[in-house]
Protein backbone atom coordinates (compact mmCIF):
# COMPACT_ATOMS: atom_id res chain seq x y z
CA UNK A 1 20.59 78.20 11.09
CA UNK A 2 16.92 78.15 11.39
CA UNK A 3 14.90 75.73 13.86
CA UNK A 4 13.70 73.41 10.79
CA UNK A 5 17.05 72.93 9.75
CA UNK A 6 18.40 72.42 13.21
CA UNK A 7 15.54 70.12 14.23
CA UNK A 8 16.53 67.78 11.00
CA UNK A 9 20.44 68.09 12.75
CA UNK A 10 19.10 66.49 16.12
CA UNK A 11 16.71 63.96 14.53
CA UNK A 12 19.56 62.58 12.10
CA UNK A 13 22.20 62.53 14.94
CA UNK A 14 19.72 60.89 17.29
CA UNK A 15 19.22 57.89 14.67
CA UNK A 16 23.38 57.67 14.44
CA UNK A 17 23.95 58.31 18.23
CA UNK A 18 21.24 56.11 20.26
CA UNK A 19 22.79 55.23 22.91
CA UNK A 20 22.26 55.23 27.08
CA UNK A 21 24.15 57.78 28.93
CA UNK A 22 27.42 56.33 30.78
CA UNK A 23 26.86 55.52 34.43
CA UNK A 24 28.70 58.56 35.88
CA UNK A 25 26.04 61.29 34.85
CA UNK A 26 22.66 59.09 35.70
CA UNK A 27 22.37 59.18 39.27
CA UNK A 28 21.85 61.71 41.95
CA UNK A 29 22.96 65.07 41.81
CA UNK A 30 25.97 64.55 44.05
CA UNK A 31 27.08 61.56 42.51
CA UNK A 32 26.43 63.73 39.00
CA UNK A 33 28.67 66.07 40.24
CA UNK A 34 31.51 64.11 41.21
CA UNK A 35 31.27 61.97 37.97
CA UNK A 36 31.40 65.39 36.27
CA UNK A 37 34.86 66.04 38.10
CA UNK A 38 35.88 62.82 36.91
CA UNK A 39 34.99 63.35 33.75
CA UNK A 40 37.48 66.28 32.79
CA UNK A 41 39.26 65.21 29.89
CA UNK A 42 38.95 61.55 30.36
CA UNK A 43 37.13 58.53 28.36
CA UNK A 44 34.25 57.59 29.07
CA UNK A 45 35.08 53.99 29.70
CA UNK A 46 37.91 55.19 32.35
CA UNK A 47 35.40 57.70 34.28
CA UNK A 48 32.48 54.91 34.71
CA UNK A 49 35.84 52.81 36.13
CA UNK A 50 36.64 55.08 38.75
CA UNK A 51 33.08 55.98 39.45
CA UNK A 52 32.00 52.80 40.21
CA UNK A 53 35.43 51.97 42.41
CA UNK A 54 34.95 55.12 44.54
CA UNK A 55 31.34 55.18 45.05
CA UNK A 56 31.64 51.20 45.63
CA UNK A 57 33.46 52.33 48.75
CA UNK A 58 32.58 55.61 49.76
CA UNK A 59 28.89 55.22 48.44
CA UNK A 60 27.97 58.90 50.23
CA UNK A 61 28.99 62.38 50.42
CA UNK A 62 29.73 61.58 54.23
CA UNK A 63 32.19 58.87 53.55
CA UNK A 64 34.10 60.71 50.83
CA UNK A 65 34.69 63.28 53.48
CA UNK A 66 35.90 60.85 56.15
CA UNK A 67 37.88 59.60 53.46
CA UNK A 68 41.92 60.15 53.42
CA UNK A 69 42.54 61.80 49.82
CA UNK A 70 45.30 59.27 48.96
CA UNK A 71 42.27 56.96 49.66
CA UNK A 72 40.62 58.61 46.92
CA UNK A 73 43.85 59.07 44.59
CA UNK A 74 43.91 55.49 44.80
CA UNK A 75 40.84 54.86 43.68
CA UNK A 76 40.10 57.16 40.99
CA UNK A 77 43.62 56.42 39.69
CA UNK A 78 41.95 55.02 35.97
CA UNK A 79 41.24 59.06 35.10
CA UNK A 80 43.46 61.66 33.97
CA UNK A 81 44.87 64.30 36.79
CA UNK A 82 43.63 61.55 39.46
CA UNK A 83 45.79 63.54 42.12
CA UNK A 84 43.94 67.26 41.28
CA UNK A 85 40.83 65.54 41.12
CA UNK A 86 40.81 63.95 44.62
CA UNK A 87 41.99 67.05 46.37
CA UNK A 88 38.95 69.02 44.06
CA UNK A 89 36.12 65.67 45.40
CA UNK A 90 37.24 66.86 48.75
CA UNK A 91 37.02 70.23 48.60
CA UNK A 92 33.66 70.32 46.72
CA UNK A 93 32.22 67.57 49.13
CA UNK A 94 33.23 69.64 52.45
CA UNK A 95 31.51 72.46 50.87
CA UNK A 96 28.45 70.46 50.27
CA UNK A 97 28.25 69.17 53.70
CA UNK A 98 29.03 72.50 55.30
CA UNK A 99 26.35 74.48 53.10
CA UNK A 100 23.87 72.72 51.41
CA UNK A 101 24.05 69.52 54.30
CA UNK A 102 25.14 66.52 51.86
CA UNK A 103 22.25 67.47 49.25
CA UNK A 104 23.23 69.77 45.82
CA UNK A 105 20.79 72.37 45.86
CA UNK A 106 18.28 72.79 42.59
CA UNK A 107 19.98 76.44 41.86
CA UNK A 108 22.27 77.16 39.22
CA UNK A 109 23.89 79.64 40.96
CA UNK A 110 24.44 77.96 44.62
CA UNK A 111 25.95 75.06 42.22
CA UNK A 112 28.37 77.41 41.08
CA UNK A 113 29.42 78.46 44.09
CA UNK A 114 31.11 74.65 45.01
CA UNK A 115 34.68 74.78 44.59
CA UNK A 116 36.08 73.68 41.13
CA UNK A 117 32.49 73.84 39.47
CA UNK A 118 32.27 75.36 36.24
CA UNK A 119 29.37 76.16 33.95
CA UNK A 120 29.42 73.00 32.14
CA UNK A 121 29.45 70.98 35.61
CA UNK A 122 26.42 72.57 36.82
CA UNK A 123 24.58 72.44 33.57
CA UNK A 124 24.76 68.70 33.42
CA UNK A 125 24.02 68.23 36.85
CA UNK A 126 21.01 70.99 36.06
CA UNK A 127 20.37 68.73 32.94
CA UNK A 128 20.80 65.23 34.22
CA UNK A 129 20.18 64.84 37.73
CA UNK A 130 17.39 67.45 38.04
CA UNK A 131 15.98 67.35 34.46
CA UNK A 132 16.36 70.92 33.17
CA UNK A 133 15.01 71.68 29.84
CA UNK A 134 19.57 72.93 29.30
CA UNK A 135 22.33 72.38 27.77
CA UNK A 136 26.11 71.79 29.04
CA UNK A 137 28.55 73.14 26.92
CA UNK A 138 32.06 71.54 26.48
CA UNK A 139 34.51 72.07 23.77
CA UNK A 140 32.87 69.51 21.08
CA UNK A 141 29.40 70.92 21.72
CA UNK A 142 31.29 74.68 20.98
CA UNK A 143 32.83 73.25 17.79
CA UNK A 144 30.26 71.74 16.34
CA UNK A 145 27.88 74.41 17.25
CA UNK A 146 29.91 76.86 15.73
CA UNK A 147 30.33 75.41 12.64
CA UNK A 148 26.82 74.72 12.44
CA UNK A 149 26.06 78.06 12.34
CA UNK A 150 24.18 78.57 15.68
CA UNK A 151 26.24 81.29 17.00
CA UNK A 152 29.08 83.54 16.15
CA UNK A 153 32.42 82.10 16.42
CA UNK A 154 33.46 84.42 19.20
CA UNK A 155 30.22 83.35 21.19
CA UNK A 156 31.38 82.72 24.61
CA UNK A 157 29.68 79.77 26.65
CA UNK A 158 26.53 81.56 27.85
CA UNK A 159 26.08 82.78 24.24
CA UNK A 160 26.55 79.44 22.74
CA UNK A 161 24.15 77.74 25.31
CA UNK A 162 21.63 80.45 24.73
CA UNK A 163 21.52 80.01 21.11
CA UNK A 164 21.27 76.22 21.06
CA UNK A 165 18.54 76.26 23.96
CA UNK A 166 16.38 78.92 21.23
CA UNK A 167 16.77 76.69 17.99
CA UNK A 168 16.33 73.28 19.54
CA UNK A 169 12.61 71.83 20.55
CA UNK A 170 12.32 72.10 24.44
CA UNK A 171 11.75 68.16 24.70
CA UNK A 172 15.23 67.26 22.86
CA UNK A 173 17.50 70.01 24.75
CA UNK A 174 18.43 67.79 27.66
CA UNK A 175 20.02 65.51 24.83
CA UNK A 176 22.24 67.67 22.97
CA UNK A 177 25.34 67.35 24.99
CA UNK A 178 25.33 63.74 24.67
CA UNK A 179 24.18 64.37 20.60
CA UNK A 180 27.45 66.84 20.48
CA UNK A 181 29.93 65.28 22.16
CA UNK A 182 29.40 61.89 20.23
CA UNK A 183 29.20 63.68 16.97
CA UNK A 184 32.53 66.02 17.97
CA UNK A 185 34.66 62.81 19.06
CA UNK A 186 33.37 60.69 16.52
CA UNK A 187 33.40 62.84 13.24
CA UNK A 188 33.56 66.93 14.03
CA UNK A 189 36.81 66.69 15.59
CA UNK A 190 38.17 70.54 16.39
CA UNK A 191 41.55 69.36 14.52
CA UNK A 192 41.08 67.49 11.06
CA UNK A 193 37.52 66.91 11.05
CA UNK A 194 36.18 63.48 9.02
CA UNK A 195 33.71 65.77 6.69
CA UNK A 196 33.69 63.09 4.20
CA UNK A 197 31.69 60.95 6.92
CA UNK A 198 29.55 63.55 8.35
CA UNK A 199 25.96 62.93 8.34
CA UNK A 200 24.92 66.03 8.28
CA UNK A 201 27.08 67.73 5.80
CA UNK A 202 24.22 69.11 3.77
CA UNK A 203 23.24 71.13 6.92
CA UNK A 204 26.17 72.77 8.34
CA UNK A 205 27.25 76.14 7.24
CA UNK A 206 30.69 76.06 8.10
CA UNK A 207 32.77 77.27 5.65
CA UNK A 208 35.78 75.16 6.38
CA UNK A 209 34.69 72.41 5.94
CA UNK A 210 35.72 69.75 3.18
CA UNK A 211 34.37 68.73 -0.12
CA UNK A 212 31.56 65.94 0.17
CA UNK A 213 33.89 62.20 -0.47
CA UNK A 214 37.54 63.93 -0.05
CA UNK A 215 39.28 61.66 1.76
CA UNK A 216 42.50 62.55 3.23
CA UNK A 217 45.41 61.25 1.33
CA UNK A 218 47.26 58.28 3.14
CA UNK A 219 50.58 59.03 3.62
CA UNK A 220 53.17 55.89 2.08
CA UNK A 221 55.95 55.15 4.57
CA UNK A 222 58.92 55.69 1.32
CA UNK A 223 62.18 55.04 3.85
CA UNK A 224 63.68 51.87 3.00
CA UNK A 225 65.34 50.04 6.40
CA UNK A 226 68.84 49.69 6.53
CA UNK A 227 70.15 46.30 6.77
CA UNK A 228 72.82 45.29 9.62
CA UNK A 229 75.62 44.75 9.05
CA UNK A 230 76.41 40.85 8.89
């Protein structure tokens, strides 16, 4: 895909997808990170939940480490693996306080080096909280930048984020997680994807995908009940 083409993908997901950014990735970088934890396979609606209830109580990197992690459990209970979670806000915020004193440090690399933070984590933090011209990679941003045609289909994360940092305009690659991972959920699913609603089926060059209008075929529930007996 060349950047034209790919610049006429962002501008027609843009128009679909205009929307703010949920609460849990638009404040600090601390509070980016831990909403990023959160965040693991988890709604949107549930994350901002348990967001606002911890840092409602424990508004500071300081008071999440005073805090007991059952404390936490119990307040972060609205996300998925709430009990791996707490012991991970723990671990990552005593690591903060002992190295980088409370404050995540503008460095890829130092971010990496916080227990149970990934690439992606530190690219949105990069992307978000610090306002990096990057791009955080999760699974829907891999799918649909796959079958885009951006990169290989063995492209590994770096490769993938490489490739959509060189064919999008500098001022619109801050946005393309948010783009992707609305798009992937919504339409571009990685299992039975809704190409007879995609947007920007004249563009993609995945070879998979459906003929423009085929809707699936609803399936007829044919069993008849059986009566009881009177």
């Amino acid at each position: 895909m060349d950047r034209e083409r790919f610049a006429q993908v962002i501008q027609i997901l843009e128009a679909k997808y205009p929307r703010e950014l949920p609460s849990h990735i638009r404040e600090d970088p601390y509070r980016t990170l831990i909403g990023c934890i959160l965040s693991a396979r988890t709604k949107d609606e549930f994350t901002d939940k348990a967001y606002n209830a911890l840092f409602t109580k424990y508004p500071n990197p300081q008071d999440i480490l005073a805090a007991s992690e059952e404390e936490i459990r119990q307040l972060i209970k609205p996300v998925n693996f709430y009990i791996t979670k707490a012991r991970r806000i723990k671990q990552a915020t005593a690591y903060i306080m002992q190295h980088f004193n409370g404050r995540i440090p503008d460095d890829r690399a130092k971010i990496l080096e916080v227990p149970g933070i990934g690439e992606k984590c530190a690219d949105i933090v990069l992307s978000y909280a610090f306002g990096h011209n990057t791009v955080a990679v999760d699974t829907h941003v891999d799918t649909v930048a796959k079958r885009l045609g951006v990169c290989p289909e063995d492209a590994d994360y770096e490769e993938v984020k490489r490739a959509l940092e060189t064919l999008a305009p500098k001022e619109k690659i801050w946005n393309l997680n948010n783009l992707f991972v609305e798009f992937g959920q919504q339409i571009c699913t990685k299992n039975n994807p809704k190409c007879y609603l995609c947007p920007i089926y004249d563009l993609c060059e995945w070879s998979g995908k459906q003929l423009r209008g085929k809707q699936p075929k609803q399936k007829h529930n044919t069993h008849r009940g059986i009566k009881r007996p009177s």
